[in-house]
PDB file of N, CA and C in Angstrom:
ATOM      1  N   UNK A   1      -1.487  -5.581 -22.339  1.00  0.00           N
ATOM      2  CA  UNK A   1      -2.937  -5.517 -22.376  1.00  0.00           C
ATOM      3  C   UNK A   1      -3.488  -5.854 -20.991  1.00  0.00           C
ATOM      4  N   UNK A   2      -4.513  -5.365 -20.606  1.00  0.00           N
ATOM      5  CA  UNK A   2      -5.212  -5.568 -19.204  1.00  0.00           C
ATOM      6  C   UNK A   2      -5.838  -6.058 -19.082  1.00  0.00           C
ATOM      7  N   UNK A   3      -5.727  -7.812 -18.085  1.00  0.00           N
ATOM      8  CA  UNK A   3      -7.313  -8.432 -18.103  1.00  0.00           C
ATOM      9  C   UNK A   3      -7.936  -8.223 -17.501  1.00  0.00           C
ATOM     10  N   UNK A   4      -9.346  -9.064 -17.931  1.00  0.00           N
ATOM     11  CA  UNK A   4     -10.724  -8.683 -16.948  1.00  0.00           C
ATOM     12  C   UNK A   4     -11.458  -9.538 -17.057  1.00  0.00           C
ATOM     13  N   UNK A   5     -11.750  -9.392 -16.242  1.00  0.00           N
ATOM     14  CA  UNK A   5     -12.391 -10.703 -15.712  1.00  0.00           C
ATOM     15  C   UNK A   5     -14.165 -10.914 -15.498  1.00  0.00           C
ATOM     16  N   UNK A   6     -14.337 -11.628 -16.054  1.00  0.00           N
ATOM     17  CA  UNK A   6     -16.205 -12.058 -15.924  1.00  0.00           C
ATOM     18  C   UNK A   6     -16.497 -13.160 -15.426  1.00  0.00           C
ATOM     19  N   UNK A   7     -18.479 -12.865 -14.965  1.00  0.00           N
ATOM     20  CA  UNK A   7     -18.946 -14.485 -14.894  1.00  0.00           C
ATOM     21  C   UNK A   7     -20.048 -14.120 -14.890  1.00  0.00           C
ATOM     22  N   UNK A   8     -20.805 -15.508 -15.687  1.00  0.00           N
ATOM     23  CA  UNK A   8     -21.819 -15.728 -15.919  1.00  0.00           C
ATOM     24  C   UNK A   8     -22.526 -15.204 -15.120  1.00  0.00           C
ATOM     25  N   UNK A   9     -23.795 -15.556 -15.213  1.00  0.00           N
ATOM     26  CA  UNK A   9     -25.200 -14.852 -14.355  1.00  0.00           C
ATOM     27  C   UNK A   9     -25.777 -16.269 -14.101  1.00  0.00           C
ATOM     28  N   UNK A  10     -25.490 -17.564 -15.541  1.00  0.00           N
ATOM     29  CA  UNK A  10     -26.861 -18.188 -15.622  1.00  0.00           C
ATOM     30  C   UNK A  10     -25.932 -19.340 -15.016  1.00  0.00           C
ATOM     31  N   UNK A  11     -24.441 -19.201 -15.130  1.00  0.00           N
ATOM     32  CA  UNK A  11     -23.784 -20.916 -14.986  1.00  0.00           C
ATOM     33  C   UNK A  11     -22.995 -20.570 -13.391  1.00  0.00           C
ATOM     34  N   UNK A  12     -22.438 -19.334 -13.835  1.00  0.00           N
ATOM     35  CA  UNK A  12     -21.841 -18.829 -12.475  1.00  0.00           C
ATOM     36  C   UNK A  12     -20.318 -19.163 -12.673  1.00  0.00           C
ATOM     37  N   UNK A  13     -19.619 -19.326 -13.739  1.00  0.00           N
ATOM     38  CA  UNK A  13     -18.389 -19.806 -14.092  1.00  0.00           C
ATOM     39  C   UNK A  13     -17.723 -18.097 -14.455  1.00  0.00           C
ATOM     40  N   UNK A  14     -16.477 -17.970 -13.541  1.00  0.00           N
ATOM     41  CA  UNK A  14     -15.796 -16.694 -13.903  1.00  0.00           C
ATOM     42  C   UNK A  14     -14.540 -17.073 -14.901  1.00  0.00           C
ATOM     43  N   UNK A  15     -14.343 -16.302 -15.841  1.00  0.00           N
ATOM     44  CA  UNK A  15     -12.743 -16.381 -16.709  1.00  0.00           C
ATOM     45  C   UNK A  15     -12.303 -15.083 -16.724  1.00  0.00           C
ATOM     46  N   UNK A  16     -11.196 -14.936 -17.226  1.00  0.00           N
ATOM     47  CA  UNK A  16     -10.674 -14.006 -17.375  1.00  0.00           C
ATOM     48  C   UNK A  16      -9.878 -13.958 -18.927  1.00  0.00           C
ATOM     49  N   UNK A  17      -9.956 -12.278 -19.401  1.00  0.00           N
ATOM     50  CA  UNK A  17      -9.678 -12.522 -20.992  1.00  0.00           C
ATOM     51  C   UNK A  17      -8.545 -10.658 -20.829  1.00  0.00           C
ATOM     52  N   UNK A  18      -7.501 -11.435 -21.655  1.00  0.00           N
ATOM     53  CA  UNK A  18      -6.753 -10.346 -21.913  1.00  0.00           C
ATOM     54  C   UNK A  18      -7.509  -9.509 -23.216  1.00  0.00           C
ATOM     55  N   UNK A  19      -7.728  -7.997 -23.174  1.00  0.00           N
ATOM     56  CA  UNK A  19      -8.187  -7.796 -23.970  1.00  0.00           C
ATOM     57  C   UNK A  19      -7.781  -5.829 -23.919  1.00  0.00           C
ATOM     58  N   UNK A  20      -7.589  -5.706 -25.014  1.00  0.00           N
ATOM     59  CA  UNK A  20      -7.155  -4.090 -25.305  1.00  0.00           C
ATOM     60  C   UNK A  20      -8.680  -2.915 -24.466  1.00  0.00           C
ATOM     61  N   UNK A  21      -8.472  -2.002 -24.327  1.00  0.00           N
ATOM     62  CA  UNK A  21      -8.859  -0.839 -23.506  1.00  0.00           C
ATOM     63  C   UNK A  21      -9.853  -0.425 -24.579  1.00  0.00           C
ATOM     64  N   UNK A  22     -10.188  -0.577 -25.595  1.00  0.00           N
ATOM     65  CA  UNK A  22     -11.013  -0.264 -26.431  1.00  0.00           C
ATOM     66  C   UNK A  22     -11.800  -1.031 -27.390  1.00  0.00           C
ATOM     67  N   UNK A  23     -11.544  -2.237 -26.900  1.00  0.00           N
ATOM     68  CA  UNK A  23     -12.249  -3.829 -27.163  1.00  0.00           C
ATOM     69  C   UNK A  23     -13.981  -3.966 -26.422  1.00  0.00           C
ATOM     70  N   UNK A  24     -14.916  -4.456 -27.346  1.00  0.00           N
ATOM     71  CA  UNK A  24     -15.806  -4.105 -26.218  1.00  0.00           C
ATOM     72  C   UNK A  24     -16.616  -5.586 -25.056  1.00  0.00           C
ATOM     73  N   UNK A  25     -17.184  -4.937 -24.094  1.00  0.00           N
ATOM     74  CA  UNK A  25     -17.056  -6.069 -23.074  1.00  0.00           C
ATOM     75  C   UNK A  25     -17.633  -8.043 -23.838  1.00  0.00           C
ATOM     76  N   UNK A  26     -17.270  -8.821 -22.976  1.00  0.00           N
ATOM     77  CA  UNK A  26     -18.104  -9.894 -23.342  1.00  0.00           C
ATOM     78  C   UNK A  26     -19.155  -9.776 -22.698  1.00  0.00           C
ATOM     79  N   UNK A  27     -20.277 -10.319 -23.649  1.00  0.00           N
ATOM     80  CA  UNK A  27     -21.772 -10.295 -23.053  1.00  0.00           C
ATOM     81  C   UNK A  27     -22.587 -11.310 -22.955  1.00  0.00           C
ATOM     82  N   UNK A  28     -21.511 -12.545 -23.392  1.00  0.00           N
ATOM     83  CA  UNK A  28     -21.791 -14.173 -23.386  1.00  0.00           C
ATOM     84  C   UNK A  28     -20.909 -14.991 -22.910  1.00  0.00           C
ATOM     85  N   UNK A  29     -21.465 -15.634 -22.173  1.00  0.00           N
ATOM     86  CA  UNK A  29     -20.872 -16.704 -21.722  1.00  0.00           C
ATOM     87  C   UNK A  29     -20.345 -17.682 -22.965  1.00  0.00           C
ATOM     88  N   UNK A  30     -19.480 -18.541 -23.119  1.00  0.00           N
ATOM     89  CA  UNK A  30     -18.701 -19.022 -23.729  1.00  0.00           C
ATOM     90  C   UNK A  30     -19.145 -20.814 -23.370  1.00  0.00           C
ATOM     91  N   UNK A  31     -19.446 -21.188 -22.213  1.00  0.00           N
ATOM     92  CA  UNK A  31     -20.214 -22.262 -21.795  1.00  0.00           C
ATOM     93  C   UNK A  31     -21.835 -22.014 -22.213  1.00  0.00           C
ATOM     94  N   UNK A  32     -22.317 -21.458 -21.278  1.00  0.00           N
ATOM     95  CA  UNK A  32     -23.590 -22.019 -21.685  1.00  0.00           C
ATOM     96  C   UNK A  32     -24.702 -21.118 -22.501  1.00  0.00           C
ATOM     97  N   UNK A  33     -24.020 -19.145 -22.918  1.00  0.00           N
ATOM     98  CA  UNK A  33     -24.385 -18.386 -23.892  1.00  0.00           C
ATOM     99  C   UNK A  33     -25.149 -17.519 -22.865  1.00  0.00           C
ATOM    100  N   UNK A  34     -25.523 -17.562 -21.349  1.00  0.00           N
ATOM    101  CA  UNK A  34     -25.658 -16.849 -20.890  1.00  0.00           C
ATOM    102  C   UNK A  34     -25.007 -15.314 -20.770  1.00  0.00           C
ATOM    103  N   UNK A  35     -25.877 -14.594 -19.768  1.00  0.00           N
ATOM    104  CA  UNK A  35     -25.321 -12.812 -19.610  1.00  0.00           C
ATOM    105  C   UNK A  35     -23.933 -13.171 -18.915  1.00  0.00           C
ATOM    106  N   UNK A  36     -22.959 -12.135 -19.104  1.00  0.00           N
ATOM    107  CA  UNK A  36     -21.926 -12.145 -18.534  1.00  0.00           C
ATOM    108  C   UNK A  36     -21.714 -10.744 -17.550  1.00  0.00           C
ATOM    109  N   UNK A  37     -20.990 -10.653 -16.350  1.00  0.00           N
ATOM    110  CA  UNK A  37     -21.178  -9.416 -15.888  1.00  0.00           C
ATOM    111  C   UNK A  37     -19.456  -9.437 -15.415  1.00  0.00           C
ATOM    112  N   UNK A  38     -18.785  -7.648 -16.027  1.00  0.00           N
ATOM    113  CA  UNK A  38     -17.613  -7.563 -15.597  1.00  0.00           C
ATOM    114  C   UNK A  38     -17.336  -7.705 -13.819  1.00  0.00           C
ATOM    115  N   UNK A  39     -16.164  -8.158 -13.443  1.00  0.00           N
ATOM    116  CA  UNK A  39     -16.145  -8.478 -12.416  1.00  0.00           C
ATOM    117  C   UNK A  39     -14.842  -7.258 -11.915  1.00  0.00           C
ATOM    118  N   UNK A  40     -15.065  -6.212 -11.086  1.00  0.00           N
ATOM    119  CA  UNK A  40     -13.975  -5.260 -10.906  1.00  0.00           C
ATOM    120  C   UNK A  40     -13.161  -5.638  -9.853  1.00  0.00           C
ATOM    121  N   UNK A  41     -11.875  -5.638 -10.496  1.00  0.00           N
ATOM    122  CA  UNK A  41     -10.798  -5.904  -8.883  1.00  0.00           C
ATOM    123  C   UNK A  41     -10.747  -4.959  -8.303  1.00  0.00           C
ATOM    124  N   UNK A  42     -10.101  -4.954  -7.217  1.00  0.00           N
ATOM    125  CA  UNK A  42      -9.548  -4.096  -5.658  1.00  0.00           C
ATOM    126  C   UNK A  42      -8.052  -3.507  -6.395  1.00  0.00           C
ATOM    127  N   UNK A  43      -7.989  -2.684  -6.611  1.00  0.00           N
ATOM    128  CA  UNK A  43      -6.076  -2.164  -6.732  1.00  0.00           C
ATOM    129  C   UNK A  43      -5.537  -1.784  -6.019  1.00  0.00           C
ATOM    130  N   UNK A  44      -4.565  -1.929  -5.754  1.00  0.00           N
ATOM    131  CA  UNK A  44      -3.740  -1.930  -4.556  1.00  0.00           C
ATOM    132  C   UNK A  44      -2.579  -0.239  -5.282  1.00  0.00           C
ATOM    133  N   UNK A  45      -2.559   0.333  -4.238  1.00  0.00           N
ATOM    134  CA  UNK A  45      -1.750   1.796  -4.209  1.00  0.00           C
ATOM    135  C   UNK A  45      -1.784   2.002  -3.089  1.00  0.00           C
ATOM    136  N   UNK A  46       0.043   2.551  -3.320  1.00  0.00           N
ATOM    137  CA  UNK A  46       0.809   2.646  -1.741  1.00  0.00           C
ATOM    138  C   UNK A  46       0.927   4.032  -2.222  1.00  0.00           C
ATOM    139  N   UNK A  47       0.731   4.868  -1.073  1.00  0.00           N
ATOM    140  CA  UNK A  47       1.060   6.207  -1.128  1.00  0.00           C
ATOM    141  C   UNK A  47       2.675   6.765  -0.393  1.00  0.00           C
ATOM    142  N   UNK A  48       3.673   6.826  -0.863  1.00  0.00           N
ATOM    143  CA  UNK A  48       4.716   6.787  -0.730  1.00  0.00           C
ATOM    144  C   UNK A  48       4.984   8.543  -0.127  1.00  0.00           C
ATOM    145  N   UNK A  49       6.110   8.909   0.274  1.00  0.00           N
ATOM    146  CA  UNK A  49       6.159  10.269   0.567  1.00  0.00           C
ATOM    147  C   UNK A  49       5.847  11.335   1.939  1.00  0.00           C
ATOM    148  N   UNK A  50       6.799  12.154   1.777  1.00  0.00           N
ATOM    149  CA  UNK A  50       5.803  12.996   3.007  1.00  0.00           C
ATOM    150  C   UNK A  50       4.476  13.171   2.741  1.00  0.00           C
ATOM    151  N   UNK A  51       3.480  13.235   3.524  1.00  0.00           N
ATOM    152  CA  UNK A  51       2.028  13.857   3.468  1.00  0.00           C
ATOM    153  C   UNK A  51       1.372  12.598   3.548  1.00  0.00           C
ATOM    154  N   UNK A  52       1.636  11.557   3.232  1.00  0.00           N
ATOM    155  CA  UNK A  52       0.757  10.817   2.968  1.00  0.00           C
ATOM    156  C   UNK A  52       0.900   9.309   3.886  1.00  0.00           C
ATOM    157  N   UNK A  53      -0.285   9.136   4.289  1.00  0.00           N
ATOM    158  CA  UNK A  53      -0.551   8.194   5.557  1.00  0.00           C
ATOM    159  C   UNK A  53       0.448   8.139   6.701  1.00  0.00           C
ATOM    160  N   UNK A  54       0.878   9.113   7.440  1.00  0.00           N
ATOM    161  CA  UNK A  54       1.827   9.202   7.849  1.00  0.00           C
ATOM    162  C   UNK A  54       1.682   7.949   9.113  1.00  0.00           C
ATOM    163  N   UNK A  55       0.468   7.689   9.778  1.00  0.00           N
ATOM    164  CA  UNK A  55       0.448   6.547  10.916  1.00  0.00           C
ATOM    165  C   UNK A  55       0.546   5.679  10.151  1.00  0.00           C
ATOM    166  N   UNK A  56       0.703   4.972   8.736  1.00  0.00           N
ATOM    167  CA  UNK A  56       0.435   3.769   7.969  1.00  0.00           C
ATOM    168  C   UNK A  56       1.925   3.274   7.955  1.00  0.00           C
ATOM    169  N   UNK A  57       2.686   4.716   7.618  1.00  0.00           N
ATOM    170  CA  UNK A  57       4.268   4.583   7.546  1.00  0.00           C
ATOM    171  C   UNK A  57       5.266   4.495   8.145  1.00  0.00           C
ATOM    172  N   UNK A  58       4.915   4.634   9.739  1.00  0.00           N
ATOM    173  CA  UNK A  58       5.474   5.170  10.318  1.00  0.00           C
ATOM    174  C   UNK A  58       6.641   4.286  11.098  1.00  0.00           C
ATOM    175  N   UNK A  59       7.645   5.083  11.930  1.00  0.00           N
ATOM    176  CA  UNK A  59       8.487   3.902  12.139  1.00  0.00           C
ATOM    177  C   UNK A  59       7.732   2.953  13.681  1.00  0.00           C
ATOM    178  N   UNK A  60       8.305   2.170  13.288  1.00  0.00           N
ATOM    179  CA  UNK A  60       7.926   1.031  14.865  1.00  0.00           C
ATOM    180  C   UNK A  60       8.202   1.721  15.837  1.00  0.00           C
ATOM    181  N   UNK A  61       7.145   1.771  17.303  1.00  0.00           N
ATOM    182  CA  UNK A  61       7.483   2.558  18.480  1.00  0.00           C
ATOM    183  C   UNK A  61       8.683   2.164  19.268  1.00  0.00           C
ATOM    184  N   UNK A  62       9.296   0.930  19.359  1.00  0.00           N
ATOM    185  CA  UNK A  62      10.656   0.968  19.876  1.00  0.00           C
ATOM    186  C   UNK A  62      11.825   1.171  19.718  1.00  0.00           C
ATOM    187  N   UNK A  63      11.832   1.580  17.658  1.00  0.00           N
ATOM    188  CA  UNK A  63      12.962   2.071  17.314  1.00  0.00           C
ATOM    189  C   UNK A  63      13.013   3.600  17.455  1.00  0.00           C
ATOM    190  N   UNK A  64      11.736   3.968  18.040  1.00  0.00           N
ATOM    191  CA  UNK A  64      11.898   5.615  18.411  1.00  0.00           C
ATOM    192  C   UNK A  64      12.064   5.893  19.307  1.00  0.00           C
ATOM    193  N   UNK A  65      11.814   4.750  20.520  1.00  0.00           N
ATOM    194  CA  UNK A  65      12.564   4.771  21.356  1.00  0.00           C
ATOM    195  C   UNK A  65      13.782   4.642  21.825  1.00  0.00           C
ATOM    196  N   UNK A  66      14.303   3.591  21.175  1.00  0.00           N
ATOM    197  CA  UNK A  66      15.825   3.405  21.002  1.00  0.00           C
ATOM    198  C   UNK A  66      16.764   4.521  20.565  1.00  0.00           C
ATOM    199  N   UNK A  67      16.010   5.329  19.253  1.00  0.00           N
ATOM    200  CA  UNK A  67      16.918   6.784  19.518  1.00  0.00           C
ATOM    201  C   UNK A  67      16.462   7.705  19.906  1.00  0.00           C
ATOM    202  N   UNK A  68      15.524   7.551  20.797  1.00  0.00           N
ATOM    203  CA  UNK A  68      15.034   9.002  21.904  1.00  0.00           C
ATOM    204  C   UNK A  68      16.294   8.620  22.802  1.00  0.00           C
ATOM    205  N   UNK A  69      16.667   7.382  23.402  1.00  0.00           N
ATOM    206  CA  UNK A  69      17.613   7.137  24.223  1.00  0.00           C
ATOM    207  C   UNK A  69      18.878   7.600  23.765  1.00  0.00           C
ATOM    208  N   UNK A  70      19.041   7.344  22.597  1.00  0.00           N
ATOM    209  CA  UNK A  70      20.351   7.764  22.241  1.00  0.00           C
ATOM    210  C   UNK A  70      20.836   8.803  21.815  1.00  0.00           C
ATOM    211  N   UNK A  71      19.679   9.438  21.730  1.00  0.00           N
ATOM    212  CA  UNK A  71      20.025  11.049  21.289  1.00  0.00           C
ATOM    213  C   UNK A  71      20.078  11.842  22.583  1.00  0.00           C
ATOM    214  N   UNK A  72      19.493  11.204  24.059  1.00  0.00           N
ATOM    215  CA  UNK A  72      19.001  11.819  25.010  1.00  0.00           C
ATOM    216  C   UNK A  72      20.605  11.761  25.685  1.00  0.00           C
ATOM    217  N   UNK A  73      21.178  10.378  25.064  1.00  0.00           N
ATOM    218  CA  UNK A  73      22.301  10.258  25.769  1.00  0.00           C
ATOM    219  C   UNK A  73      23.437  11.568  25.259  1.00  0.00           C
ATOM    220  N   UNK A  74      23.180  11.282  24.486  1.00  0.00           N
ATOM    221  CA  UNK A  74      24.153  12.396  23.350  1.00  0.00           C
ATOM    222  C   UNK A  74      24.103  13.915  24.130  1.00  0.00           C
ATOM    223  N   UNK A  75      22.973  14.312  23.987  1.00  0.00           N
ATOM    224  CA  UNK A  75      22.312  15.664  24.680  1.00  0.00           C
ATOM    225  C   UNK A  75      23.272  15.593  26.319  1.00  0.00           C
ATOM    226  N   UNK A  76      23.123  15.001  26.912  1.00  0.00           N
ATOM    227  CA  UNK A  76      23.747  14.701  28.377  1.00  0.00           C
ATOM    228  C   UNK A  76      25.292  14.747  28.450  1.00  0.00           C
ATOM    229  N   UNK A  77      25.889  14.416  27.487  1.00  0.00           N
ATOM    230  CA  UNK A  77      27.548  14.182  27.307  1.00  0.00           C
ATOM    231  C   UNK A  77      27.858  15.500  26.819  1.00  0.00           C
ATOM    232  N   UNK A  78      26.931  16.247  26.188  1.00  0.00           N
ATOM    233  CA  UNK A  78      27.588  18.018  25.502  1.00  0.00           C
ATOM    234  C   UNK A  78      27.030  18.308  26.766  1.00  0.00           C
ATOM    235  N   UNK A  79      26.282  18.246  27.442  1.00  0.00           N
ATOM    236  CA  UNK A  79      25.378  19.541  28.468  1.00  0.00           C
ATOM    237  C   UNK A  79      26.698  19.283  29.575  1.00  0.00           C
ATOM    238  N   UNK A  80      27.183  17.860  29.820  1.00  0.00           N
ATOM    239  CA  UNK A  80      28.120  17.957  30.921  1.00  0.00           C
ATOM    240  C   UNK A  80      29.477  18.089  30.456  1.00  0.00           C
ATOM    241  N   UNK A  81      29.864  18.306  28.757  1.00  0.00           N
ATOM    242  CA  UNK A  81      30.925  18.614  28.668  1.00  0.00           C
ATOM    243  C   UNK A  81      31.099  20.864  28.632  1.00  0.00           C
ATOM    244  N   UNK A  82      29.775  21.274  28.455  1.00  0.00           N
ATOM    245  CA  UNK A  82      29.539  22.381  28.561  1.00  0.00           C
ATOM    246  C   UNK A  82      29.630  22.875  30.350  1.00  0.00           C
ATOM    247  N   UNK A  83      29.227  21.801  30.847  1.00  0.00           N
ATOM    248  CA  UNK A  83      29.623  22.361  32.021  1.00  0.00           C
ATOM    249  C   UNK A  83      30.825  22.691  32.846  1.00  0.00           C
ATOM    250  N   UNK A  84      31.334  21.337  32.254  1.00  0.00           N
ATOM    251  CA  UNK A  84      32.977  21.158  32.501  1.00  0.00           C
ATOM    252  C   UNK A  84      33.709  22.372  32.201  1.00  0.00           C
ATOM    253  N   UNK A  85      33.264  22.718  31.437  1.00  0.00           N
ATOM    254  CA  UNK A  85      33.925  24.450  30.445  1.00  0.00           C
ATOM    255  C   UNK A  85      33.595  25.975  31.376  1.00  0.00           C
ATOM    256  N   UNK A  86      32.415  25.443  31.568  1.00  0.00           N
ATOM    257  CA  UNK A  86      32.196  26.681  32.214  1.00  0.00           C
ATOM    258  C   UNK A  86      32.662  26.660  34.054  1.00  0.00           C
ATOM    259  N   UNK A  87      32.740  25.731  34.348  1.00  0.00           N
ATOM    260  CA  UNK A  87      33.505  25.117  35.566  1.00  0.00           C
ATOM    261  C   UNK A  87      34.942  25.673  35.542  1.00  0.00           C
ATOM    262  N   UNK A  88      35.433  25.504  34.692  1.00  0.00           N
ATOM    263  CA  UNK A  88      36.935  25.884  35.114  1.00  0.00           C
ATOM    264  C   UNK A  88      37.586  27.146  34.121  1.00  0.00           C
TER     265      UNK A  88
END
């Protein structure tokens, strides 16, 4: 079941009440019988996947550096073993 959470208007006291999706809201305070007003949370969703927030996800700039280097190195060891080949 999903809670939710209220508070008063007149006392200013918030609670929170587990209560089914088709239950209907509280409209009294429980202290002092005042209005009650639902209180909406923030939800939190991560967007996982290609397409989505790709600067949010992205990897740290020095581990892309670290294999720009190492791939650059890689690239350099075939280009001079290609040369070696065509050398002799």
């Amino acid at each position: 079941m999903p809670t939710y959470g209220y508070q008063c208007e007149n006392c200013g006291k918030t609670f929170e009440v587990f209560q089914k999706v088709t239950d209907s809201a509280i409209t009294k305070c429980s202290d002092c019988g005042g209005k009650t007003n639902k209180i909406f949370y923030p939800v939190g969703i991560i967007f996982k996947g290609p397409g989505f927030h790709i600067t949010d996800y992205c990897r740290p700039k020095e581990a892309e550096k670290e294999t720009s280097n190492e791939s650059s190195g890689a690239k350099d060891a075939k280009n001079s073993k290609a040369l070696d080949k065509k050398a002799s």
